[in-house]
Protein backbone atom coordinates (compact mmCIF):
# COMPACT_ATOMS: atom_id res chain seq x y z
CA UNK A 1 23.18 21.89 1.29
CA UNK A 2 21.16 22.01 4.66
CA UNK A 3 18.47 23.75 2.98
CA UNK A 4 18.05 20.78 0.59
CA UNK A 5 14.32 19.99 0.36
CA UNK A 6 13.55 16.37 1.51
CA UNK A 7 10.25 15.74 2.71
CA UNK A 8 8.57 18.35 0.06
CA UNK A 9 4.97 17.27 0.94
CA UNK A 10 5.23 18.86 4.03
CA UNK A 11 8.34 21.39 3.14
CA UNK A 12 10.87 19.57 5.99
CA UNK A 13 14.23 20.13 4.74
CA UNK A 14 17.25 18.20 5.25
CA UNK A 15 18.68 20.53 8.52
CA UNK A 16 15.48 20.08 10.16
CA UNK A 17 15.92 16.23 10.14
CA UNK A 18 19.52 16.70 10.70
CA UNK A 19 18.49 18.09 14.58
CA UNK A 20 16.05 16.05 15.42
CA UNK A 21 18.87 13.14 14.71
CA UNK A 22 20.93 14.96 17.08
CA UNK A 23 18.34 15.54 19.43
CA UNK A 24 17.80 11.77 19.62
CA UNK A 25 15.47 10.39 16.84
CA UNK A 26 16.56 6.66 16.01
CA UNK A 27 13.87 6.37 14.07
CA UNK A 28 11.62 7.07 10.72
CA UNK A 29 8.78 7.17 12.91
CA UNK A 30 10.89 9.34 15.51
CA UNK A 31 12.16 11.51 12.86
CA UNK A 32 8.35 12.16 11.83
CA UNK A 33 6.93 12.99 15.28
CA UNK A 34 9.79 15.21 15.56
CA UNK A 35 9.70 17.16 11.93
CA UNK A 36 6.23 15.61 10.35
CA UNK A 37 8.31 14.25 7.47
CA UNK A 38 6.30 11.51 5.62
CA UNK A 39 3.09 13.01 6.63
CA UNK A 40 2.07 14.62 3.87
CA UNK A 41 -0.12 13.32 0.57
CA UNK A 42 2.67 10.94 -0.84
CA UNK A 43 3.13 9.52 3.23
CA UNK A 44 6.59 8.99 3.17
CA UNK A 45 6.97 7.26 -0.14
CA UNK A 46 9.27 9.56 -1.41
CA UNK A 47 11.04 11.10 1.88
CA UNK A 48 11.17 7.54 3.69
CA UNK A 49 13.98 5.70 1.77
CA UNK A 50 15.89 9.10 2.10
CA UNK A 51 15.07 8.81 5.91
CA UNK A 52 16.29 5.88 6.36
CA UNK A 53 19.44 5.91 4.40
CA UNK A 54 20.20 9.18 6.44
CA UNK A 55 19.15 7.54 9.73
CA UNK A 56 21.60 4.54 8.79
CA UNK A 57 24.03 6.65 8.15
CA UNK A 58 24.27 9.05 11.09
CA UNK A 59 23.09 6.79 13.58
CA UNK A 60 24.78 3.32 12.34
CA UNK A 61 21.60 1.05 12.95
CA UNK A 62 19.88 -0.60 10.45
CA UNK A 63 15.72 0.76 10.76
CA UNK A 64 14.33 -1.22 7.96
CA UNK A 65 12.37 -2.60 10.95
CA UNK A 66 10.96 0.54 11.85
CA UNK A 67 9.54 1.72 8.85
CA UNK A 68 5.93 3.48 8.96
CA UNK A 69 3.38 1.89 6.40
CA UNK A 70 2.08 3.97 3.40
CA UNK A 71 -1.03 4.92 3.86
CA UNK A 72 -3.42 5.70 1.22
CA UNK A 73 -4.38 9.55 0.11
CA UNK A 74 -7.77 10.52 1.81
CA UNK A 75 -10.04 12.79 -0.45
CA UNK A 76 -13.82 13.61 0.43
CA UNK A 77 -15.85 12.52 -1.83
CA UNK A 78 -19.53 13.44 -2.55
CA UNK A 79 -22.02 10.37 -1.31
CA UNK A 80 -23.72 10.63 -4.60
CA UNK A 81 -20.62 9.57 -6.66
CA UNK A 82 -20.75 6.29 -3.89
């Protein structure tokens, strides 16, 4: 069950977030610094709700509050197709 895939933009599975709770992350965002959860391409739109529910349920506070914004994808793109 630990090795239970949650953040699988950025391959962070469910032990790794697991420690850093127990290490002291309150936090989505203190989660992510800690594991880079919710950094990938979706940025945390599939991991964060998982996060949080975890985070709510080890730690007993509620972080709605603390939730990171989505961010859009970033692709290059060629100045011609501007």
């Amino acid at each position: 069950m630990e090795d239970l895939l949650i953040c699988r933009c950025e391959g962070v599975c469910l032990a790794k977030i697991l420690q850093s709770i127990n290490e002291g992350a309150t936090s989505v965002q203190g989660v992510k610094k800690r594991t880079r959860a919710g950094m990938g391409y979706c940025q945390g739109r599939t991991c964060q709700p998982i996060l949080r529910d975890l985070l709510k349920e080890k730690v007993g506070t509620n972080s709605m509050a603390q939730l990171q914004k989505a961010q859009a994808p970033v692709r290059p793109i060629r100045l011609g197709d501007l």
